[in-house]
Protein backbone atom coordinates (compact mmCIF):
# COMPACT_ATOMS: atom_id res chain seq x y z
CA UNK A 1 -34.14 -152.19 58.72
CA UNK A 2 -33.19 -149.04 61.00
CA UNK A 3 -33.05 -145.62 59.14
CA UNK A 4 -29.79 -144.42 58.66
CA UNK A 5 -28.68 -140.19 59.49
CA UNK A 6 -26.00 -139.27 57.05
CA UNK A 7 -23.86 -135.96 56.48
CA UNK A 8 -21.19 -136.41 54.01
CA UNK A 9 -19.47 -133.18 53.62
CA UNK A 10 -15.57 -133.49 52.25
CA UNK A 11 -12.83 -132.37 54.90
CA UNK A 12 -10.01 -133.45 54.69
CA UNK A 13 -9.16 -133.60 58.55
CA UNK A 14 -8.45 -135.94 61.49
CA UNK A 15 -11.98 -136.31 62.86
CA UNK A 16 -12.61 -138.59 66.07
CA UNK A 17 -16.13 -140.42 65.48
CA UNK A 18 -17.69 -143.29 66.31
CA UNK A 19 -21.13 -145.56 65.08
CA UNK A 20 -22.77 -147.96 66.27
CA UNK A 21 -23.19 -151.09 64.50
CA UNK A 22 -24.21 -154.49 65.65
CA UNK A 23 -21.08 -156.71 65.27
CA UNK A 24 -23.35 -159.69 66.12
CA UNK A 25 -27.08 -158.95 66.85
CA UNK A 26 -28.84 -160.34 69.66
CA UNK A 27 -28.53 -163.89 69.63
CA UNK A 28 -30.62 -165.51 71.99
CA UNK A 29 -32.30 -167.78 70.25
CA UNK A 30 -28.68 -169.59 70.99
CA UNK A 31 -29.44 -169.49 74.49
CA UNK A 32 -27.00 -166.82 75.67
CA UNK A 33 -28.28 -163.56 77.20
CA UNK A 34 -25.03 -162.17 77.38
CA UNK A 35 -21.80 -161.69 75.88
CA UNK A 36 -18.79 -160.68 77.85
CA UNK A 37 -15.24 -161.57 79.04
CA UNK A 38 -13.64 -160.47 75.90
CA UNK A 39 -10.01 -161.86 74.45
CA UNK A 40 -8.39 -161.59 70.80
CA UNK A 41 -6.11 -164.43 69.52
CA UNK A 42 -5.57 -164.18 66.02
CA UNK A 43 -7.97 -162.08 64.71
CA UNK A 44 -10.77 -164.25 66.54
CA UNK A 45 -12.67 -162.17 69.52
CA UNK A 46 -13.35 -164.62 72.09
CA UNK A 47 -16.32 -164.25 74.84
CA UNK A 48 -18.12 -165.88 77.75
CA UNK A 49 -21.77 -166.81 78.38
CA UNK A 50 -23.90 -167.03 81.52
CA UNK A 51 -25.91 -169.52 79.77
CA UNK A 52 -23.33 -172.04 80.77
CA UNK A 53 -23.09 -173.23 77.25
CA UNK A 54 -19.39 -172.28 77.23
CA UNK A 55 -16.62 -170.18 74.89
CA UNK A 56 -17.70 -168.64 71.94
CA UNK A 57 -15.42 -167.07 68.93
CA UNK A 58 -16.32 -164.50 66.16
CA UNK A 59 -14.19 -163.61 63.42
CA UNK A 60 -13.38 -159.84 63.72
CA UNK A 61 -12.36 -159.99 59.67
CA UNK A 62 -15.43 -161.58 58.92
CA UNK A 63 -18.97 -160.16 58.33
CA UNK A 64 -21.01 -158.36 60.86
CA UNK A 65 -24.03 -160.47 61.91
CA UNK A 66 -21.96 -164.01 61.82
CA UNK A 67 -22.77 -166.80 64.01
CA UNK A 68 -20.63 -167.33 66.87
CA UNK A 69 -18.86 -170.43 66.69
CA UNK A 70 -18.52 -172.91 69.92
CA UNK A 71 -15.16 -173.15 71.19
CA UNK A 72 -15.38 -175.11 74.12
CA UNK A 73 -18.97 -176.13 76.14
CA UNK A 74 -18.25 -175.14 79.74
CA UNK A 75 -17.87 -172.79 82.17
CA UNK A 76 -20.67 -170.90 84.43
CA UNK A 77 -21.30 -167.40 84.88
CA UNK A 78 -18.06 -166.22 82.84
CA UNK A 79 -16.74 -163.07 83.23
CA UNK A 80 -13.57 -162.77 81.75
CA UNK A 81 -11.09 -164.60 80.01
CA UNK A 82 -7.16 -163.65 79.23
CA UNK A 83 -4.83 -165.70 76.71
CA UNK A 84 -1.51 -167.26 78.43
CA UNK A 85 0.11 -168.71 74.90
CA UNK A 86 -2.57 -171.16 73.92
CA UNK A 87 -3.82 -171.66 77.55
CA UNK A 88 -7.39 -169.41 78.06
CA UNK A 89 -8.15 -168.39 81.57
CA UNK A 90 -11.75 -168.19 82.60
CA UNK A 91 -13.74 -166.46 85.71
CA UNK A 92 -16.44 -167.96 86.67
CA UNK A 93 -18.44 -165.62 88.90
CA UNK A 94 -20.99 -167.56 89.82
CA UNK A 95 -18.78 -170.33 91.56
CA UNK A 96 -16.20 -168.28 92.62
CA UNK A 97 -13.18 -169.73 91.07
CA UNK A 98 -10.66 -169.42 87.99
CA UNK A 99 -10.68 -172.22 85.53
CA UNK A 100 -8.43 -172.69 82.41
CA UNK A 101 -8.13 -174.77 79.00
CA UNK A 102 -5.86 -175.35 76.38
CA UNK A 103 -7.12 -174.55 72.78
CA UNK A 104 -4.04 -176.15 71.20
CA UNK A 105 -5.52 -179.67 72.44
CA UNK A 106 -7.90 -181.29 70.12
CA UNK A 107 -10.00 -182.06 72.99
CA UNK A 108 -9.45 -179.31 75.95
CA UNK A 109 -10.66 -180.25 78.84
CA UNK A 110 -11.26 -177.48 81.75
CA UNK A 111 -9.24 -177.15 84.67
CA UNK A 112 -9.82 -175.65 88.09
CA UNK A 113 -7.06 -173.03 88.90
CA UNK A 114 -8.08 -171.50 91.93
CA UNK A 115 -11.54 -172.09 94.20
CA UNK A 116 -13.09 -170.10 96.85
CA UNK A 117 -12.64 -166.68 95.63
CA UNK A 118 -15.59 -163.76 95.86
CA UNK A 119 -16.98 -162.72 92.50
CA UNK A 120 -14.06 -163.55 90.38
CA UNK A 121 -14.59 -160.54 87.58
CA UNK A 122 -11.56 -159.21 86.00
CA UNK A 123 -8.01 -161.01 84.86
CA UNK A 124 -4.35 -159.88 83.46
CA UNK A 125 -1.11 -161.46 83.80
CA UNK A 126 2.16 -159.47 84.42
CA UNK A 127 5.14 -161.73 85.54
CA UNK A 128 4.22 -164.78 85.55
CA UNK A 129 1.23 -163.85 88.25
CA UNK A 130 -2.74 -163.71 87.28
CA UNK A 131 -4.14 -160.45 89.20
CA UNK A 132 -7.48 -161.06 89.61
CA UNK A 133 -10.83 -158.48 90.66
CA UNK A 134 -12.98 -159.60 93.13
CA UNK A 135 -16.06 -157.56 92.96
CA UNK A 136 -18.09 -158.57 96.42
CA UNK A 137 -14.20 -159.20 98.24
CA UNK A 138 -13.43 -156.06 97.31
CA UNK A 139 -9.77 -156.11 96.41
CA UNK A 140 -7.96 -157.19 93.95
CA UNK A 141 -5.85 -160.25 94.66
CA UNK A 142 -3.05 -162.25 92.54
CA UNK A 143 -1.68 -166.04 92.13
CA UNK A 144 1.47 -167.46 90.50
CA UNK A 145 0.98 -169.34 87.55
CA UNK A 146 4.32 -171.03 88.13
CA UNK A 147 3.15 -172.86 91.37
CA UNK A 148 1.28 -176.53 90.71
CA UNK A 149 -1.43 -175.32 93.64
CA UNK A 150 -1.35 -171.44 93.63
CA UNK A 151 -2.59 -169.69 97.11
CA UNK A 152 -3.81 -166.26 96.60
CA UNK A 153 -2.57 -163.34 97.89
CA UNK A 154 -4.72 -160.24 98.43
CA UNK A 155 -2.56 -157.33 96.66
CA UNK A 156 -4.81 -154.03 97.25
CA UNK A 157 -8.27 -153.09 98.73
CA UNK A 158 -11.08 -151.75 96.28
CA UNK A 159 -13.98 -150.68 95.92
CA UNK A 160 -16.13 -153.58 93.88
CA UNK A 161 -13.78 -153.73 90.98
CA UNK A 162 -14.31 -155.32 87.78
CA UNK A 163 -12.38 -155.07 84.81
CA UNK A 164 -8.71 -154.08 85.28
CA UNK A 165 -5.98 -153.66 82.71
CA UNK A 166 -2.39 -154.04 82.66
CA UNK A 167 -0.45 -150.75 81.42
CA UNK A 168 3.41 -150.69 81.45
CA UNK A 169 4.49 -151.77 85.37
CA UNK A 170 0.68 -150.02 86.77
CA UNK A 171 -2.54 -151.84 86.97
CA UNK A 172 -6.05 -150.34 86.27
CA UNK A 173 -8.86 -151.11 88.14
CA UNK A 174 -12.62 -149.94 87.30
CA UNK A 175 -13.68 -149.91 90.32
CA UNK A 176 -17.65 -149.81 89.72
CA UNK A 177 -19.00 -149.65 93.43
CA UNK A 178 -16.82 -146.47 93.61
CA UNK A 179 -17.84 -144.66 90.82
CA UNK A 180 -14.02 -143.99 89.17
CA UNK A 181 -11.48 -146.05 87.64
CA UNK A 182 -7.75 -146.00 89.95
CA UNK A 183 -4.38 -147.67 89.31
CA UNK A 184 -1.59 -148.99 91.72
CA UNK A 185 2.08 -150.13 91.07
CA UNK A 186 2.93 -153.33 90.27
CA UNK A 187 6.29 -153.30 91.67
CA UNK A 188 5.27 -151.29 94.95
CA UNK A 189 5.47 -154.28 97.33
CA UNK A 190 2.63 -152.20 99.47
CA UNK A 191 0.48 -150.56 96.38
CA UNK A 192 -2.15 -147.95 97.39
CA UNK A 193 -4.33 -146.89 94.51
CA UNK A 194 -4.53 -143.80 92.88
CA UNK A 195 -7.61 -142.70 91.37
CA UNK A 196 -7.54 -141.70 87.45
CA UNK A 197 -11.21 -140.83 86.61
CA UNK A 198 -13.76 -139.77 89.48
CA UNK A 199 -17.26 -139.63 89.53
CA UNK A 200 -18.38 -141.64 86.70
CA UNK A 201 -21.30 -143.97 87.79
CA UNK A 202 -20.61 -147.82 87.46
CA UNK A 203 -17.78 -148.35 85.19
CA UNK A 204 -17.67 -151.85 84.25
CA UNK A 205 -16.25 -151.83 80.43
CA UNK A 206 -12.61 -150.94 80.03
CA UNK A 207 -9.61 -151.45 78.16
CA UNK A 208 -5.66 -149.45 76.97
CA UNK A 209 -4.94 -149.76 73.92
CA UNK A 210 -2.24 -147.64 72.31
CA UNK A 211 -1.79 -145.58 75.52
CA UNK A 212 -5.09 -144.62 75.30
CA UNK A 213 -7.94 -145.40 78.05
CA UNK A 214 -11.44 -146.68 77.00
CA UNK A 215 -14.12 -147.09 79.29
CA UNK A 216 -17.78 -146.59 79.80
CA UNK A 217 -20.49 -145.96 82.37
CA UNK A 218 -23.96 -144.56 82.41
CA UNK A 219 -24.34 -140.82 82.86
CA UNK A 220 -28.22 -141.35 84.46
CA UNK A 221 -30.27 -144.45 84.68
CA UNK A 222 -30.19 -146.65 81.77
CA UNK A 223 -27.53 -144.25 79.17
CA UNK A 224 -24.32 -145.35 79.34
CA UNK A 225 -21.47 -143.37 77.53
CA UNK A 226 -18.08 -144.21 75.81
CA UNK A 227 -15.43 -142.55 76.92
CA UNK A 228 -11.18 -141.71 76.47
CA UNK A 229 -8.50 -140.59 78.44
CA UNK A 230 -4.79 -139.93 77.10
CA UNK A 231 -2.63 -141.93 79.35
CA UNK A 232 0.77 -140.21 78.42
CA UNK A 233 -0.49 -137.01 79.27
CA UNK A 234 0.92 -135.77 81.93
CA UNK A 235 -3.02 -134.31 83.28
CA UNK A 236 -5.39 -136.38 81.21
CA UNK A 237 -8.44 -135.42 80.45
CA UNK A 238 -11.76 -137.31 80.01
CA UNK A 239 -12.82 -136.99 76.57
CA UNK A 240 -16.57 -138.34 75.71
CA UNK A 241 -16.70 -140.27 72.41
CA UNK A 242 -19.27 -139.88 69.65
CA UNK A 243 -21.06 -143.03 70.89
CA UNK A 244 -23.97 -142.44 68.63
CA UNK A 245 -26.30 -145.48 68.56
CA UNK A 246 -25.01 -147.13 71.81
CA UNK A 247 -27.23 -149.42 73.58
CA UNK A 248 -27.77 -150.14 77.46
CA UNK A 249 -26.51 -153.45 77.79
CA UNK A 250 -27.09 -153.24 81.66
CA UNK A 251 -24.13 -153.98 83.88
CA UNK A 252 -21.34 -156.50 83.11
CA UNK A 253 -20.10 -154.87 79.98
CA UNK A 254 -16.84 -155.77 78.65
CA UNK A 255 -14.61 -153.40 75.88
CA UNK A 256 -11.76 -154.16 73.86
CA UNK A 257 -9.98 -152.24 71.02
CA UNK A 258 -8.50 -154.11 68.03
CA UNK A 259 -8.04 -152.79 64.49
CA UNK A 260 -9.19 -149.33 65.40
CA UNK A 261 -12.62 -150.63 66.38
CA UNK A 262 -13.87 -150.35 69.84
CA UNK A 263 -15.70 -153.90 70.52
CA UNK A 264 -18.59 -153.71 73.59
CA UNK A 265 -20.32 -156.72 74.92
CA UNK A 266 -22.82 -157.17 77.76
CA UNK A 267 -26.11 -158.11 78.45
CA UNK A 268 -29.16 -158.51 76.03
CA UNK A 269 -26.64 -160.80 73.59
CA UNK A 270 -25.14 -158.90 71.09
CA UNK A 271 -21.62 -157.15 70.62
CA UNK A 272 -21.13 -153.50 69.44
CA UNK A 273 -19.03 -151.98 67.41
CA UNK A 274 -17.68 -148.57 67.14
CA UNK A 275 -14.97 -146.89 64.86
CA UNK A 276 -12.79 -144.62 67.11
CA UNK A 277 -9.95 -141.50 65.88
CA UNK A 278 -10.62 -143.01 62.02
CA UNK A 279 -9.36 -140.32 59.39
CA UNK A 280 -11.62 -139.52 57.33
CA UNK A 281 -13.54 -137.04 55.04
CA UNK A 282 -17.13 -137.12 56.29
CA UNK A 283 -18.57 -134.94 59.10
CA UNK A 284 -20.90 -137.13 60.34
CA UNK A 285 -21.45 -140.46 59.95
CA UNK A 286 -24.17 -142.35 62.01
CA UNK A 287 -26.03 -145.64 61.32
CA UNK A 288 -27.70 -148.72 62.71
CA UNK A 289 -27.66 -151.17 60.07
CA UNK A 290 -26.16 -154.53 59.92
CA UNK A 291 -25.19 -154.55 56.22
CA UNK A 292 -21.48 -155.06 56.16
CA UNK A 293 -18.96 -156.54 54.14
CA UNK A 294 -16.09 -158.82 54.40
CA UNK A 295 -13.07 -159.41 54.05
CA UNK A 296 -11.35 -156.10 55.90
CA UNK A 297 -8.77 -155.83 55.08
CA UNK A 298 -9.54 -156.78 51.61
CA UNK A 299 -7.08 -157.61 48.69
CA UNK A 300 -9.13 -158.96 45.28
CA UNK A 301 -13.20 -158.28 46.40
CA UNK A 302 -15.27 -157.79 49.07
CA UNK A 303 -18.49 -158.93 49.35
CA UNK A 304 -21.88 -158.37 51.47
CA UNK A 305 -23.32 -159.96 53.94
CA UNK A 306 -26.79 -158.70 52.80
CA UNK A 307 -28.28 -157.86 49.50
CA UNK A 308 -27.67 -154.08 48.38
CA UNK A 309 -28.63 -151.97 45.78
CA UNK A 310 -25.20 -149.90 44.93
CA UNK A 311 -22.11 -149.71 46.03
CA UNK A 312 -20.16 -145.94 46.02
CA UNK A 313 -16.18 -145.92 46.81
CA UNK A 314 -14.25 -142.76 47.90
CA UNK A 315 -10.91 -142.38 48.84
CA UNK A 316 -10.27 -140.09 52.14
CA UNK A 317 -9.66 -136.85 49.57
CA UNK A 318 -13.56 -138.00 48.35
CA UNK A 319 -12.30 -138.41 45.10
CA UNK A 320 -14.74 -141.32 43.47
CA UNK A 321 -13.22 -144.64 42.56
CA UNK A 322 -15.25 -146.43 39.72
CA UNK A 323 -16.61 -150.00 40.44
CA UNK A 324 -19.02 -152.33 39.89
CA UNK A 325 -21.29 -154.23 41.96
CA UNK A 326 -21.64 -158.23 40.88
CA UNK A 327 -23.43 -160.69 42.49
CA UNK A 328 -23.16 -158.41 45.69
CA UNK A 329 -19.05 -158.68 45.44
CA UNK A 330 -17.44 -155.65 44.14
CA UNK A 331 -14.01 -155.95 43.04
CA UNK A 332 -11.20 -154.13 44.54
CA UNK A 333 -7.84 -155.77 43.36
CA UNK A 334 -7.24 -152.10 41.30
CA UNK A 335 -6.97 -150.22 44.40
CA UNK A 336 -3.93 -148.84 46.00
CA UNK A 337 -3.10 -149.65 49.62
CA UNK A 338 -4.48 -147.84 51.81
CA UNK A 339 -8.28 -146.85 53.25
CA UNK A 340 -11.15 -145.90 51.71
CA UNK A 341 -15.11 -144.92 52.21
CA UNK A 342 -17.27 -147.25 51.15
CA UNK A 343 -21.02 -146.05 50.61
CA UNK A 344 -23.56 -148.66 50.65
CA UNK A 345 -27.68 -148.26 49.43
CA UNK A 346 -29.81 -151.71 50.74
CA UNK A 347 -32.34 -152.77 49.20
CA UNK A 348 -34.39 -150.54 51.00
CA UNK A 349 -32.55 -147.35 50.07
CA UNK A 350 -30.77 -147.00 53.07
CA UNK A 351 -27.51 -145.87 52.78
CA UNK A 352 -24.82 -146.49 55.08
CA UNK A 353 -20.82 -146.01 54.90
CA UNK A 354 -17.70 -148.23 56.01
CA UNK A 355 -13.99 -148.25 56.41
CA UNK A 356 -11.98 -150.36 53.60
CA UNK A 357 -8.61 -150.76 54.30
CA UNK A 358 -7.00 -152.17 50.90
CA UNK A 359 -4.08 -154.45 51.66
């Protein structure tokens, strides 16, 4: 088990910090050597292989370290996937096409959507049209899901992009052979893109999540970086994240932000989690440990994926809440709404903390 860093001083302030923990550790004993293409339904975060073994789901209540679970076996080199009610869209880079099934069928069965496309990487929908990336095309081109046999239509030039993101009527585009991430108009029947964030080397991951823009790239050869930008701002400025712990995962990362938790994915088979603007009362908080707990949000108990020695809860004042640890469960039901620290000592004496949020 990795040693853990930890600087618990009591402040009672809005501090923006992140650590790294392995949401799901390397798997590929499975046979996947990477996990990317990222979609939440329901609490579930759904991915891609290349292994061509298909869809897989995690539970983002559940415990870190779970199993995925097989959703569907199919699909080839997937890159991204995006939810249209219970109907999952799927790139598949490799054979240059879009496919699509529907999870509300018993049996889904996949569907080609579109064929003959370049590098099919990124995918949103706004009105009724998928806008699609295509990396070695370079543009980025749309169809319209109301039409039996959609024909695509090339919307904007670009420079190798990859993920994009849908935010308000404009469109993000990382575009990773450029080095900077740009945005066009979605109503602008002739868009030209705009660039947001220049000279960042290979973005691939990004996402917008509560007008806030996530994204990462490598500042040399082999580091990559988490970053922010404050979309409402009227002249936003790149703000590096605490990404301590964060692991080259080589190119084809995906991000997505639910619950206050940054989620990465790439290659070497694992997903990574990071806990972004959380407020709290600890200075520093960095670990590498996959001891977690589960469920979070909790009501009655929580309990741990792992064997540990004591269990410590704070609220955000640091103020100790009594509890007891049995049969690695603690109970919780006395707790009032709201968040709390948890401090956790393994069986190795390794101590780690999480975020409770009491329900």
């Amino acid at each position: 088990m990795k040693k853990l860093l930890f600087v618990f001083t009591l402040l009672s302030s809005l501090v923006a910090f992140s650590q790294a923990q392995f949401f799901m550790p390397h798997y590929s004993n499975t046979g996947g050597s990477y996990a990317t293409g990222f979609a939440v339904k329901d609490n579930f975060l759904y991915f891609g292989c290349n292994d061509g073994l298909g869809i897989r789901k995690i539970n983002l209540n559940g415990s870190p370290g779970q199993t995925p679970v097989v959703v569907f076996t199919g699909g080839t080199n997937v890159q991204d996937l995006v939810f249209n009610g219970n109907e999952l869209y799927i790139s598949e880079f490799g054979l240059g096409k879009i496919s699509k099934i529907d999870l509300s069928l018993p049996n889904p069965v996949m569907v080609d959507v579109i064929s003959g496309l370049m590098a099919p990487t990124g995918m949103q929908i706004y009105n009724n049209y998928l806008y699609i990336s295509e990396a070695y095309n370079y543009c980025v081109s749309r169809i319209n899901l109301n039409q039996t046999n959609p024909v695509k239509e090339v919307v904007v030039a670009a420079n190798g992009p990859w993920q994009i993101q849908v935010y308000g009527d404009e469109l993000y585009v990382a575009e990773t052979y450029g080095n900077k991430i740009s945005k066009f108009n979605l109503l602008d029947p002739t868009p030209t893109l705009v660039p947001v964030v220049q000279q960042i080397s290979y973005p691939y991951g990004m996402c917008i999540k509560d007008n806030i823009l996530y994204y990462d790239y490598f500042i040399s050869t082999n580091v990559p970086k988490l970053s922010k930008i404050d979309l409402t701002s009227p002249s936003p400025i790149s703000e590096a994240i605490n990404s301590t712990g964060i692991e080259n995962i080589s190119v084809y990362s995906s991000l997505v932000v639910h619950n206050n938790f940054i989620y990465r994915g790439g290659a070497l088979a694992s997903i990574q989690r990071f806990i972004i603007n959380t407020l709290s009362n600890s200075g520093e908080l960095i670990y590498e440990n996959n001891v977690g707990f589960y469920p979070n949000p909790a009501t009655n108990q929580i309990t741990f994926n792992e064997s540990v020695k004591s269990v410590v809860v704070y609220t955000l004042e640091g103020k100790l809440i009594p509890t007891q640890l049995d049969n690695n469960t603690v109970d919780v039901s006395h707790l009032s709404s709201g968040m709390y620290i948890v401090q956790i000592t393994d069986e190795n004496d390794d101590s780690m903390t999480q975020k409770l949020i009491k329900e």
